[in-house]
N, C-alpha and C. Protein backbone atom coordinates (compact mmCIF):
# COMPACT_ATOMS: atom_id res chain seq x y z
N UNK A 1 12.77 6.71 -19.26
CA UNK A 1 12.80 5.65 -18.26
C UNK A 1 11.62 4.70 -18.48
N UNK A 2 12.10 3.22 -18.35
CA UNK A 2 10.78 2.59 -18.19
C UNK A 2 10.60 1.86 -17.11
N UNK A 3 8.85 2.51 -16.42
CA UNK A 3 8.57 2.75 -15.41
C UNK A 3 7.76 1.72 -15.04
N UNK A 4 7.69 1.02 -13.56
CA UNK A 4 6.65 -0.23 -13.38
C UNK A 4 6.07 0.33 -12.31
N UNK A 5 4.79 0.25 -11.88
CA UNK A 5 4.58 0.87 -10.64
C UNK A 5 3.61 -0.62 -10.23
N UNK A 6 3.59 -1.02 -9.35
CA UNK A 6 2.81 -2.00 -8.28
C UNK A 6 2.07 -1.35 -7.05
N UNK A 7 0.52 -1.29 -7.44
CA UNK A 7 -0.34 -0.87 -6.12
C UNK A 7 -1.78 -1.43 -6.34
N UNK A 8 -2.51 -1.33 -4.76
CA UNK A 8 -3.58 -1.78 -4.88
C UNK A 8 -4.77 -1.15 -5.83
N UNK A 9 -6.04 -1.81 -6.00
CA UNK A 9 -6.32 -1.50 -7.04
C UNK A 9 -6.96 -0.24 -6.70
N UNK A 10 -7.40 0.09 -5.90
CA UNK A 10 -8.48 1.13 -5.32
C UNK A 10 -7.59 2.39 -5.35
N UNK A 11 -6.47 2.47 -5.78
CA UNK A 11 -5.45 3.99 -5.95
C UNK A 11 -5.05 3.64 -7.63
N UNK A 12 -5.89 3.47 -8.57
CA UNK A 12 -5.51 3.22 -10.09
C UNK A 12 -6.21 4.92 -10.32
N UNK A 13 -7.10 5.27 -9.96
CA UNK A 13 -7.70 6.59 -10.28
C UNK A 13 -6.29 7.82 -9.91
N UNK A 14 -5.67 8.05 -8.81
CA UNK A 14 -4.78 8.05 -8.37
C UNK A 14 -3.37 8.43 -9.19
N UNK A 15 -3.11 7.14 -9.41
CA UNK A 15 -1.75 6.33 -10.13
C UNK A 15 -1.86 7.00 -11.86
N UNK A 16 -3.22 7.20 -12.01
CA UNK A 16 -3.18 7.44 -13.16
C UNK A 16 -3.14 8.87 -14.13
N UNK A 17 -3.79 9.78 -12.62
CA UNK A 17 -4.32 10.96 -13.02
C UNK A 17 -2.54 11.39 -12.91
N UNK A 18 -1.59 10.95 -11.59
CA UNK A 18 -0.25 11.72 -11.67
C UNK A 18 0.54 11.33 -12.97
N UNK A 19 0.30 9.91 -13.45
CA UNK A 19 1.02 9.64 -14.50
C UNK A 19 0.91 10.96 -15.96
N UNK A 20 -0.70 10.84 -15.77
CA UNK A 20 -0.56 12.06 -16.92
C UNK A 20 -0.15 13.27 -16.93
N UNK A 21 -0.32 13.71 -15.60
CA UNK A 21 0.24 15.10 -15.15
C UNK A 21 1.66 15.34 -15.58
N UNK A 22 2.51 14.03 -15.70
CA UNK A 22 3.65 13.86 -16.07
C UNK A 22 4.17 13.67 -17.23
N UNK A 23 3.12 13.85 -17.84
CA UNK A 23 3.21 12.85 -19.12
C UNK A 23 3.69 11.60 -19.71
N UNK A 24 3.52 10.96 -18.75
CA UNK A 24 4.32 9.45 -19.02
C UNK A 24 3.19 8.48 -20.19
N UNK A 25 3.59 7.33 -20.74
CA UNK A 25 2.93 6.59 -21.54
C UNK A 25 2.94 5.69 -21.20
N UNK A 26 1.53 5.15 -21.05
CA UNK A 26 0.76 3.92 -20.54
C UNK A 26 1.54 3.15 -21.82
N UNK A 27 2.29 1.33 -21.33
CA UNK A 27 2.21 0.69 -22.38
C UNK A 27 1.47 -0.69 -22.23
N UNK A 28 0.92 -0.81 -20.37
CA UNK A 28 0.59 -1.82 -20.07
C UNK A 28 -0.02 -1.52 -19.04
N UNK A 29 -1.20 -2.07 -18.79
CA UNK A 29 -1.84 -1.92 -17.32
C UNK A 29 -2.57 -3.63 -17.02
N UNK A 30 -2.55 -4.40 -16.12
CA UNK A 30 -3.14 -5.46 -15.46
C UNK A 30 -3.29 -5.90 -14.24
N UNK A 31 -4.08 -6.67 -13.67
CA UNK A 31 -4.59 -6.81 -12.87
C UNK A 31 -3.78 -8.26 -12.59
N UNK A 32 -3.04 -7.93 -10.70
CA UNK A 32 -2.19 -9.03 -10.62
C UNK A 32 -2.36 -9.53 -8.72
N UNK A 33 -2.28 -10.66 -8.65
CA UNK A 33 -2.51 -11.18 -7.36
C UNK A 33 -3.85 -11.16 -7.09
N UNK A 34 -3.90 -10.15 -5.42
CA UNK A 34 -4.99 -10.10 -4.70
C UNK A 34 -5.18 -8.52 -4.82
N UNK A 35 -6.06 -8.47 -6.10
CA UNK A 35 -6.71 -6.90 -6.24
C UNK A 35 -5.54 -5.94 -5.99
N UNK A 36 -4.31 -6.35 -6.58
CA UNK A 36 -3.18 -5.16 -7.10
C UNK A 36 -3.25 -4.77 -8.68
N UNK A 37 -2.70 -3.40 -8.95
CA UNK A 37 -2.73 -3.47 -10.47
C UNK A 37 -1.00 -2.91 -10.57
N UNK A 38 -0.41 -3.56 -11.57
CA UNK A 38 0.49 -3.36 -12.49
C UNK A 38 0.32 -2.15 -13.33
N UNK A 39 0.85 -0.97 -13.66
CA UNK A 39 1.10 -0.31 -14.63
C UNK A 39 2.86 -0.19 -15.00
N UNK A 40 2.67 -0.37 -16.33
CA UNK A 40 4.25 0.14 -17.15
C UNK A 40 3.63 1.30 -17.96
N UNK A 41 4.81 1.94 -17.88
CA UNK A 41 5.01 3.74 -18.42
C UNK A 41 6.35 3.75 -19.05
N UNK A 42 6.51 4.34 -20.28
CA UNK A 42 7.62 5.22 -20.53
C UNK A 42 7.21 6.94 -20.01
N UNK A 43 8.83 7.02 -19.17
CA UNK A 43 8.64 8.45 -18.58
C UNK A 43 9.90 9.18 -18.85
N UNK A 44 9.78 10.45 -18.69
CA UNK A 44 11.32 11.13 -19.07
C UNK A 44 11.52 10.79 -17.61
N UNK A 45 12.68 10.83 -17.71
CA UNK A 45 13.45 11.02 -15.84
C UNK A 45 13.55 12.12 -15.17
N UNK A 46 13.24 13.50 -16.33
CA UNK A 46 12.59 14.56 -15.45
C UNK A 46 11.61 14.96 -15.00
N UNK A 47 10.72 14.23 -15.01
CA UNK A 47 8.93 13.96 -14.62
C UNK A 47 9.05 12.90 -13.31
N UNK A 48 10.23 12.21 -13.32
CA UNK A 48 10.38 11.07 -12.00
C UNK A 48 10.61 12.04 -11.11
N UNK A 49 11.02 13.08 -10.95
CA UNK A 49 11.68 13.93 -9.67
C UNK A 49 10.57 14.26 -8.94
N UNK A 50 10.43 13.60 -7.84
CA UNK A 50 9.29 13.65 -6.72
C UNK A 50 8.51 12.91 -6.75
N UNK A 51 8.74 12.17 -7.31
CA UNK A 51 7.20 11.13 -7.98
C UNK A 51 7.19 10.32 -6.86
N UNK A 52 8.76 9.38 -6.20
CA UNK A 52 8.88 8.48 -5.64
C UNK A 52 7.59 9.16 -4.21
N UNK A 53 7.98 10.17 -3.76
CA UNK A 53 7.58 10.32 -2.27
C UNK A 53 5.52 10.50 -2.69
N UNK A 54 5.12 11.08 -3.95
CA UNK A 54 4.35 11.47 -3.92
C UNK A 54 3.07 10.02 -4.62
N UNK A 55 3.84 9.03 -4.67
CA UNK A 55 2.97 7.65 -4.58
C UNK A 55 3.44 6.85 -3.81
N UNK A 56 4.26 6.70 -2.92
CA UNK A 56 4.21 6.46 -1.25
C UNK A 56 2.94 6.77 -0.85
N UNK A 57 3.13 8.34 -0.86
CA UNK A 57 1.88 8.37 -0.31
C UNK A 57 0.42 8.77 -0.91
N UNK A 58 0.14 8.41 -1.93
CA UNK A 58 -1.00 8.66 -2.96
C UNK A 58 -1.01 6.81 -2.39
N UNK A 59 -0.32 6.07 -2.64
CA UNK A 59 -0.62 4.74 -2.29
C UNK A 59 -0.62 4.07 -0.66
N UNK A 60 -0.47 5.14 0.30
CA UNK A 60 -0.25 4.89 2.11
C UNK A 60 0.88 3.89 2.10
N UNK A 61 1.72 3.71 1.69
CA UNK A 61 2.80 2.92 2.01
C UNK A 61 2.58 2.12 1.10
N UNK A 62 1.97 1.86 0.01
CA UNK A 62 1.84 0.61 0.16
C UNK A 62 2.27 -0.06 -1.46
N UNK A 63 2.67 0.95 -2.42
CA UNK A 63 2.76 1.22 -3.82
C UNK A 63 4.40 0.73 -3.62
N UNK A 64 4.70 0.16 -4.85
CA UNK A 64 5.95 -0.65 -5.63
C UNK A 64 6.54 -0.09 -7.12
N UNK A 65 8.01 0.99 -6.60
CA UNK A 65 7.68 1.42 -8.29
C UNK A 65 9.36 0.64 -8.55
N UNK A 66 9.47 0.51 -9.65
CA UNK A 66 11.20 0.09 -10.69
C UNK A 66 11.06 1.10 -12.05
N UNK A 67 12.42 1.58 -12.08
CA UNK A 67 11.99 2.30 -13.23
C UNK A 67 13.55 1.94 -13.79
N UNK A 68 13.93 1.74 -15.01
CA UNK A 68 15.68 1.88 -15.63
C UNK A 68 15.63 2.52 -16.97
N UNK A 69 16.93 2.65 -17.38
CA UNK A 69 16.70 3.57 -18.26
C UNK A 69 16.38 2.46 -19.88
N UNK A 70 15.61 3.48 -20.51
CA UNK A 70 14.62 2.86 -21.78
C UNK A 70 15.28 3.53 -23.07
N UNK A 71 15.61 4.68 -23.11
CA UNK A 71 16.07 5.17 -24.21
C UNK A 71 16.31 6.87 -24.42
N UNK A 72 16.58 7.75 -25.38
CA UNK A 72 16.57 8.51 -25.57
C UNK A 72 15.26 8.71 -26.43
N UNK A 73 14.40 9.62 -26.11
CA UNK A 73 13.10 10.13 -26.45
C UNK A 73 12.48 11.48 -26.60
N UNK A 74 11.71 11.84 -27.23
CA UNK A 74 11.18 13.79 -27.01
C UNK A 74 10.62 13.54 -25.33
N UNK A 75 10.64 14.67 -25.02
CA UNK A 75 10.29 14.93 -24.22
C UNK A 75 8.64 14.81 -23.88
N UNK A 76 8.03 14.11 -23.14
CA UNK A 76 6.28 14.05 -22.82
C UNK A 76 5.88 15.71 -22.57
N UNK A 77 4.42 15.45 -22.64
CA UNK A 77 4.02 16.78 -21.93
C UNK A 77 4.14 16.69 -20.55
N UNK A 78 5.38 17.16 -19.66
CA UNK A 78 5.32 17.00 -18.57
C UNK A 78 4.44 18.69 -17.82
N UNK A 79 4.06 18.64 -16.92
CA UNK A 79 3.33 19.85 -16.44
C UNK A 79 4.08 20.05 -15.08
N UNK A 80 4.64 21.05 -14.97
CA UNK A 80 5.65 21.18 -13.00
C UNK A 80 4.22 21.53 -12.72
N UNK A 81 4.60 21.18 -11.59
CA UNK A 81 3.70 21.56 -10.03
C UNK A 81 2.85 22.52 -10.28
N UNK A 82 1.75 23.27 -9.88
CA UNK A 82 1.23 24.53 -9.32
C UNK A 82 1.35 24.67 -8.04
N UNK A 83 2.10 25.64 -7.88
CA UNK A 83 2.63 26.28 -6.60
C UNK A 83 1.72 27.68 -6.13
N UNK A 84 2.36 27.88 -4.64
CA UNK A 84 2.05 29.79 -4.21
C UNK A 84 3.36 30.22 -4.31
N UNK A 85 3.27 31.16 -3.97
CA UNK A 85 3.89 32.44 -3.38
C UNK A 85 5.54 31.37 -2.44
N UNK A 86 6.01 31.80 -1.78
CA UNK A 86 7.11 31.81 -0.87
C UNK A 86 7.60 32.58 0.09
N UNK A 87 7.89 32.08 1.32
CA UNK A 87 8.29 33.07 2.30
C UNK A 87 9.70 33.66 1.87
N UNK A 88 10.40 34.49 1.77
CA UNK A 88 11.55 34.62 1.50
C UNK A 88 12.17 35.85 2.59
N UNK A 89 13.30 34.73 3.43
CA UNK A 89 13.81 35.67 4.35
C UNK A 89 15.16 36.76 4.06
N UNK A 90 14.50 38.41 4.39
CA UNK A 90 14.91 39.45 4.42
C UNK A 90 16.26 39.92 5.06
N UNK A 91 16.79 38.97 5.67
CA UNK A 91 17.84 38.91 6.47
C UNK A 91 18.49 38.12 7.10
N UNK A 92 19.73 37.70 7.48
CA UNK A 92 20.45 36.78 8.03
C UNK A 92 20.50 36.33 9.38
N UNK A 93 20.44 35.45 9.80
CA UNK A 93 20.45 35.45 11.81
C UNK A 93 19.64 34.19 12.08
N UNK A 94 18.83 34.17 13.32
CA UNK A 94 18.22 32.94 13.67
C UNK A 94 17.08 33.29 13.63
N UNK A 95 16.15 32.32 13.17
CA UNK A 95 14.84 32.02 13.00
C UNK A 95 14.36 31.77 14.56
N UNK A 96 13.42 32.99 15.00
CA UNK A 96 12.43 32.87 16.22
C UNK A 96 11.42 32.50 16.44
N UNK A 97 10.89 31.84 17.35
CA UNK A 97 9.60 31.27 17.66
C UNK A 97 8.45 32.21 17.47
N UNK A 98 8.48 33.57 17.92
CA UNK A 98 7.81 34.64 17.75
C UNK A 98 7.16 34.83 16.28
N UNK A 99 8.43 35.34 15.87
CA UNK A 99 8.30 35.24 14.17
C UNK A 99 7.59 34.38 13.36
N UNK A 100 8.00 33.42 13.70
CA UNK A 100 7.66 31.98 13.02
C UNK A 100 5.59 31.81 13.38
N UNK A 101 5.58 31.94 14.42
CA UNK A 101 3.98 31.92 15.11
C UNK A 101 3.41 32.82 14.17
N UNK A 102 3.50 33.67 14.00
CA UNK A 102 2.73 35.21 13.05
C UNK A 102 2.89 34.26 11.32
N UNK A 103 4.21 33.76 11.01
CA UNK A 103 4.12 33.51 9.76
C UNK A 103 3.21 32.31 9.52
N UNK A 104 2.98 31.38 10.50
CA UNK A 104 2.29 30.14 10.06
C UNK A 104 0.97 30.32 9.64
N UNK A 105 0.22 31.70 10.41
CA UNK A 105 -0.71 31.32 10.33
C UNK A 105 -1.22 32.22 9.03
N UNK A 106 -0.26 32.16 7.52
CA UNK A 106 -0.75 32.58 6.47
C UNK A 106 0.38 31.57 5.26
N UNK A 107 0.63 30.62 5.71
CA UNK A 107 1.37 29.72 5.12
C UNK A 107 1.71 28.37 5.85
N UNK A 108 2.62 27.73 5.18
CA UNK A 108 3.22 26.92 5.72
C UNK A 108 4.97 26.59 5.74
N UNK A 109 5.58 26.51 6.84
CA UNK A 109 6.73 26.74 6.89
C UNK A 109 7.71 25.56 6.86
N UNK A 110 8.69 26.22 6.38
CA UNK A 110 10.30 25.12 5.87
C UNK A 110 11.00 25.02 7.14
N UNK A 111 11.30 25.88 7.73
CA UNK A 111 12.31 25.67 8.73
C UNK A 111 11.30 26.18 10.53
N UNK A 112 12.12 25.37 11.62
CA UNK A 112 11.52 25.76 12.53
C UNK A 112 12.68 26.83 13.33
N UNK A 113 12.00 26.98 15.20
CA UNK A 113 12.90 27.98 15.66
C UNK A 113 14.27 27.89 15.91
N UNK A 114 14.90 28.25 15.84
CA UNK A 114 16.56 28.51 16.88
C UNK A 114 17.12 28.29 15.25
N UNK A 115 16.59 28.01 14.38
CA UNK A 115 18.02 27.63 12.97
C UNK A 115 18.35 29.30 12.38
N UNK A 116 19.57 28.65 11.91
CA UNK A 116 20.33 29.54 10.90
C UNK A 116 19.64 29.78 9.90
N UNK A 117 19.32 30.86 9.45
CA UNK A 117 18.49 31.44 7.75
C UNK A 117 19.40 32.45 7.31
N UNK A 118 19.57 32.81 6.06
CA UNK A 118 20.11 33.89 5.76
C UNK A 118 19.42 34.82 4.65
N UNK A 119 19.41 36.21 4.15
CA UNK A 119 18.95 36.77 3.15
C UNK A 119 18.70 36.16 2.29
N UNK A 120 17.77 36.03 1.67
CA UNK A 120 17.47 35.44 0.31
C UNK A 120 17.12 33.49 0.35
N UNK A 121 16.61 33.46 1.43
CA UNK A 121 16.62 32.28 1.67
C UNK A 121 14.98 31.78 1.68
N UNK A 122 14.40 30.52 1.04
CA UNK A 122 13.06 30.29 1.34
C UNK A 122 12.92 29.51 2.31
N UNK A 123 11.97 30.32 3.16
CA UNK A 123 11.83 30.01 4.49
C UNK A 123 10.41 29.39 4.47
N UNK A 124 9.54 29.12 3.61
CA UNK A 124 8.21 28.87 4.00
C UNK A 124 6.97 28.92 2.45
N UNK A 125 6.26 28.30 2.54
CA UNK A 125 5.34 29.24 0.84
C UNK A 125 4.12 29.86 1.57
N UNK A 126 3.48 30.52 1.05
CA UNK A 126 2.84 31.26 1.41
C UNK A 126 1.09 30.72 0.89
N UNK A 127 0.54 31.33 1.68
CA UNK A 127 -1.12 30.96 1.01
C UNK A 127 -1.40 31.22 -0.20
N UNK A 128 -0.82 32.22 -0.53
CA UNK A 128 -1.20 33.04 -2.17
C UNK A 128 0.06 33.11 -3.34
N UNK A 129 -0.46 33.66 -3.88
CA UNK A 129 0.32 33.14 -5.30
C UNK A 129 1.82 34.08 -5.09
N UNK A 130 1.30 35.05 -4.50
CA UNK A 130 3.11 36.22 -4.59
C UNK A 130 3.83 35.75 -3.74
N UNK A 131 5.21 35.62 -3.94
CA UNK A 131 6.13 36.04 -3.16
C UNK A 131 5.63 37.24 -1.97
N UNK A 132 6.58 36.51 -0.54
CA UNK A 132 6.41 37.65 0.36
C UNK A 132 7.30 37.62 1.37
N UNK A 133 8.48 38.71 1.44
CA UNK A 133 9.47 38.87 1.43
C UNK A 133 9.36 39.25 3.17
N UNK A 134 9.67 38.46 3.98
CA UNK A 134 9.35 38.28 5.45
C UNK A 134 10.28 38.37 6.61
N UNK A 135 10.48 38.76 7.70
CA UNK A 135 11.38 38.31 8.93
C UNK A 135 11.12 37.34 9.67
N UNK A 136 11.64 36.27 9.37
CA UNK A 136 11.63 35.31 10.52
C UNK A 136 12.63 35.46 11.54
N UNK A 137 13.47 36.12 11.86
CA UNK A 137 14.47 36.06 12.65
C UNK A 137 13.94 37.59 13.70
N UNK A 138 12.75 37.58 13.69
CA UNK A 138 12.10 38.95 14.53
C UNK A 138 11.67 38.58 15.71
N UNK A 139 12.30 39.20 16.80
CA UNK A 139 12.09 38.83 18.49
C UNK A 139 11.33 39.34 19.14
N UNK A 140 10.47 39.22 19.93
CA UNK A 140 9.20 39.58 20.73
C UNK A 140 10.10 40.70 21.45
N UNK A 141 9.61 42.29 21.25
CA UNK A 141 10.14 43.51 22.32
C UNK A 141 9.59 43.08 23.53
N UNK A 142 10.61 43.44 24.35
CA UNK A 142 10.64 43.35 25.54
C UNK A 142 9.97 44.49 26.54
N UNK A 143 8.94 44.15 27.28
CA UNK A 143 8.87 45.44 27.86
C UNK A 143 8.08 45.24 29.64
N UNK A 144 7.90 46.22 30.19
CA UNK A 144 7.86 46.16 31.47
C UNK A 144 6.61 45.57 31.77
N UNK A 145 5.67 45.71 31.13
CA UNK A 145 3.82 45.39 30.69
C UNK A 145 3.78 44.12 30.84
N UNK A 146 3.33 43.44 31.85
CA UNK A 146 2.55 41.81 31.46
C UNK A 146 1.26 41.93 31.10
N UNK A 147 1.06 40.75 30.60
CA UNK A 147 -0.83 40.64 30.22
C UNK A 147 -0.71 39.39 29.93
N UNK A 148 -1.85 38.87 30.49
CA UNK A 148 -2.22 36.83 29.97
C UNK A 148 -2.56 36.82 28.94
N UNK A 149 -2.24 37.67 27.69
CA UNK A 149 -2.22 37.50 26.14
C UNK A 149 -1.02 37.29 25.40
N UNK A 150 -0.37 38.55 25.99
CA UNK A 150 1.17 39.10 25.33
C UNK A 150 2.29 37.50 25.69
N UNK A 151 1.65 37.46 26.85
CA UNK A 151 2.92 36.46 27.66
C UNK A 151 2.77 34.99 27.14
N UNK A 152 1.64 34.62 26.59
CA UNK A 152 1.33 32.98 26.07
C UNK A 152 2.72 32.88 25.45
N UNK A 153 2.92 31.08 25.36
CA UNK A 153 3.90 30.99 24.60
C UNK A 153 3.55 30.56 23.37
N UNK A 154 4.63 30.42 22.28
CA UNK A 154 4.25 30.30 20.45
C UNK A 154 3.96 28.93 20.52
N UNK A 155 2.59 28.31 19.94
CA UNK A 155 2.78 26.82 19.80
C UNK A 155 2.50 27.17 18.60
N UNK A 156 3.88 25.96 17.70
CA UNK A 156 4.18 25.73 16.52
C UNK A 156 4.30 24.81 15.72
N UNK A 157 3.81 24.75 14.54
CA UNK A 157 3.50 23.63 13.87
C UNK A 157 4.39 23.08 13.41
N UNK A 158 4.85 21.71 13.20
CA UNK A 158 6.19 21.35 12.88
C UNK A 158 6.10 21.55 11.50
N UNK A 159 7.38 22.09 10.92
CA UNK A 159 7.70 22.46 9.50
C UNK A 159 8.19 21.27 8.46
N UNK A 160 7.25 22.01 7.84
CA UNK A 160 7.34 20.58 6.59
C UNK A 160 9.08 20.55 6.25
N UNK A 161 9.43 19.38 6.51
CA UNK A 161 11.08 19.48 5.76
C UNK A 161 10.81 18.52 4.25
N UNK A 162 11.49 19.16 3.40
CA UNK A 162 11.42 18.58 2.33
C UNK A 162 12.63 17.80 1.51
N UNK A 163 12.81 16.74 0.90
CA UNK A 163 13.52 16.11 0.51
C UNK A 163 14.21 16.69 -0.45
N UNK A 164 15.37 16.18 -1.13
CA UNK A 164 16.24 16.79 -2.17
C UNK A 164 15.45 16.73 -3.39
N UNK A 165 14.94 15.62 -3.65
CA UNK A 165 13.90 15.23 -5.13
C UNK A 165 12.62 16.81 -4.92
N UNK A 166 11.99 16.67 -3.70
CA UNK A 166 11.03 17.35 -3.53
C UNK A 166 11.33 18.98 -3.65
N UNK A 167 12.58 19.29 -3.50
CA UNK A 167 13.10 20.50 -3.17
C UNK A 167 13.31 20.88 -5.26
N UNK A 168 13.57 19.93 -5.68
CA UNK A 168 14.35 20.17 -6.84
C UNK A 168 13.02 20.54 -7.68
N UNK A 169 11.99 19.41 -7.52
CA UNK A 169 10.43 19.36 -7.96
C UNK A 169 9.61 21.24 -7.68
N UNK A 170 9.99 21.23 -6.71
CA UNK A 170 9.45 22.69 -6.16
C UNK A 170 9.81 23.49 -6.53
N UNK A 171 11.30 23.38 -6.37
CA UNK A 171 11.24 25.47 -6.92
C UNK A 171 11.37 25.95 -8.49
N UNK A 172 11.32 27.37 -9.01
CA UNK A 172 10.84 27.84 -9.87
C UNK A 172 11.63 28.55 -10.73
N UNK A 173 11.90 28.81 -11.63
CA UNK A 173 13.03 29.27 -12.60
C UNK A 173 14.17 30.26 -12.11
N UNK A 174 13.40 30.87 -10.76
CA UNK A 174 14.27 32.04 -10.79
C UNK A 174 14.97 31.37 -9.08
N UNK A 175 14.87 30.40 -8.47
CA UNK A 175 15.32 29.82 -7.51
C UNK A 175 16.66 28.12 -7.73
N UNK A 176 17.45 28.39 -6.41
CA UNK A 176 18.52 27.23 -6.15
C UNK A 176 17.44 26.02 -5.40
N UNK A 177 18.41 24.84 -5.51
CA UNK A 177 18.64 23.76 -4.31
C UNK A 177 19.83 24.05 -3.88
N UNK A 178 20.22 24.23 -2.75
CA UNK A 178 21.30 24.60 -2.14
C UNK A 178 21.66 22.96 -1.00
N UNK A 179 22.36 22.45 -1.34
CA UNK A 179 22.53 21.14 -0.42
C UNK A 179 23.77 21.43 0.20
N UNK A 180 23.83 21.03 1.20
CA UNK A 180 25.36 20.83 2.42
C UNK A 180 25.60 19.83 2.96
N UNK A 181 26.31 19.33 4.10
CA UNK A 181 26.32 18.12 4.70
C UNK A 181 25.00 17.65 5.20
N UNK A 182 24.47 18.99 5.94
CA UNK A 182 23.52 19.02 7.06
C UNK A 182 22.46 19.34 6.69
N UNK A 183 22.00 19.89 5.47
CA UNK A 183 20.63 20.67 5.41
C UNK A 183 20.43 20.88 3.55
N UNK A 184 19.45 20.68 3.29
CA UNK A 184 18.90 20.55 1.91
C UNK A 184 18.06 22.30 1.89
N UNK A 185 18.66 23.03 1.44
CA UNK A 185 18.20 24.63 1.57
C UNK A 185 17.45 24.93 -0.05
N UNK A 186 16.14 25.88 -0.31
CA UNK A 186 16.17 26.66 -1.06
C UNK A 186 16.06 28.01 -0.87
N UNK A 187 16.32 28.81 -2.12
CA UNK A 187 16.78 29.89 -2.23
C UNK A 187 16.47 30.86 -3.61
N UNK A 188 15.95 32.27 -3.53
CA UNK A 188 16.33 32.98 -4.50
C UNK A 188 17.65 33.00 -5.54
N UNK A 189 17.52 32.79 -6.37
CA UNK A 189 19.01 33.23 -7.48
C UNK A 189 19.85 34.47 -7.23
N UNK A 190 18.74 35.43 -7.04
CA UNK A 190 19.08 36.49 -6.97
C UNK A 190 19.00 37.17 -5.30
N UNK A 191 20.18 37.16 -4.08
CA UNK A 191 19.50 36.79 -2.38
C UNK A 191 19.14 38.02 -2.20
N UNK A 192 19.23 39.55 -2.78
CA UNK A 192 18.98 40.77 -1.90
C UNK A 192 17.45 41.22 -3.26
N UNK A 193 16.12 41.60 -2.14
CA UNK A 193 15.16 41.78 -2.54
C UNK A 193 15.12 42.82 -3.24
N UNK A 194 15.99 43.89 -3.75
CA UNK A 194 15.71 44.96 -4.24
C UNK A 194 16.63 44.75 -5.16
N UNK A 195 17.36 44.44 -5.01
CA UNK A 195 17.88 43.67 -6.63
C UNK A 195 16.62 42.29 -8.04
N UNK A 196 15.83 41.94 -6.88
CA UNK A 196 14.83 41.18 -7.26
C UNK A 196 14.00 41.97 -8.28
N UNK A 197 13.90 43.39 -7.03
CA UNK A 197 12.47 43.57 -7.39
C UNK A 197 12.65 44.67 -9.15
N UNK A 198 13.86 45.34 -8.96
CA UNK A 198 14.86 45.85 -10.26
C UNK A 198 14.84 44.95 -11.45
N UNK A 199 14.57 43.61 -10.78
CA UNK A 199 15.01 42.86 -12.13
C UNK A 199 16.51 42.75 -12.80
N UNK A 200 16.94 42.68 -11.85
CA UNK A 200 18.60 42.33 -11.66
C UNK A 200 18.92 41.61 -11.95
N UNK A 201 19.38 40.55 -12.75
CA UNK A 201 19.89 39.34 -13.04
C UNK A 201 21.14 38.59 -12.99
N UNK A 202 21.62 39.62 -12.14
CA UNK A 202 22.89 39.37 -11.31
C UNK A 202 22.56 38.12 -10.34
N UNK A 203 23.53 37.20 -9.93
CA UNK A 203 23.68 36.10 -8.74
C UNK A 203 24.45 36.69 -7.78
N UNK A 204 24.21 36.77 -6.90
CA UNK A 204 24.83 36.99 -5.35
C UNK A 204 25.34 35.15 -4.76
């Protein structure tokens, strides 16, 4: 693809460090208007996947990209992401507020309360590098005992939702994008954890 990007000049440090991460090739860089800079890149179009959302905002709104197609080429050194770990839910049912409160505060989460999740589904990534195979759909026991601890209610952080580009950008050899009308899902390849952990290479 050949790539134009338009932003101010003070995000060129920025603009430049993701370009390489991507491996794209500088063929032009200048200085245009009122303290904007111009860069052109040849890029593969599999190094574009996420790029759009992630100089939006590397640039605060304020970045201009065009990209069309340039040719058939080797492939750049593109580098994916460095990622953690993943929440990955253990079972099928609805995602609880309860649940969800305990998981935030060692990650950050995909989906919020009352939704549909099912086995094998990524629900969240985690602080650390492993996989960690979790219940979100786990309900506060009920019991006869009050206390002004037990009884607070869950305040919850709104869950990052992620785009289709961003979803595709993210996950990792052994994971889906699962898209529907309604909801952009990822997911294990493989949905039951002990088939995972076997090294099963079966698809469910």
């Amino acid at each position: 693809e050949y790539l134009i990007l338009d932003a101010p000049s003070e995000f060129q440090g920025v603009v430049m460090e993701s370009m390489g991460r991507r491996g794209a090739q500088m063929k032009n860089m200048e200085i245009v208007g009122d303290n904007r800079a111009r860069y052109e890149y040849i890029i593969s179009a599999k190094a574009l996947i996420g790029f759009k959302n992630d100089f939006l905002t590397a640039s605060r709104g304020t970045g201009i990209m065009h990209h069309s197609f340039f040719g058939f080429l080797p492939e750049g050194n593109f580098q994916p992401i460095q990622r953690n770990g993943v929440f990955v839910a253990k079972e099928t049912g609805q995602s609880a507020a309860y649940a969800l409160n305990s998981l935030q505060d060692h990650g950050t989460l995909f989906i919020g309360p009352a939704m549909d999740v099912y086995l094998g589904q990524i629900v969240g990534e985690n602080d650390h590098e492993n996989d960690l195979v979790v219940n979100p759909c786990k309900e506060k026991k009920q019991t006869n005992m009050r206390s002004s601890t037990s009884d607070e209610s869950a305040i919850l952080t709104p869950p990052h939702i992620m785009s289709l580009e961003q979803s595709i950008e993210y996950i990792s050899d052994d994971e889906f994008v699962e898209i529907t009308p309604n909801f952009v899902r990822m997911r294990k390849k493989v949905l039951d954890h002990s088939l995972r952990k076997r090294g099963d290479k079966q698809f469910i």
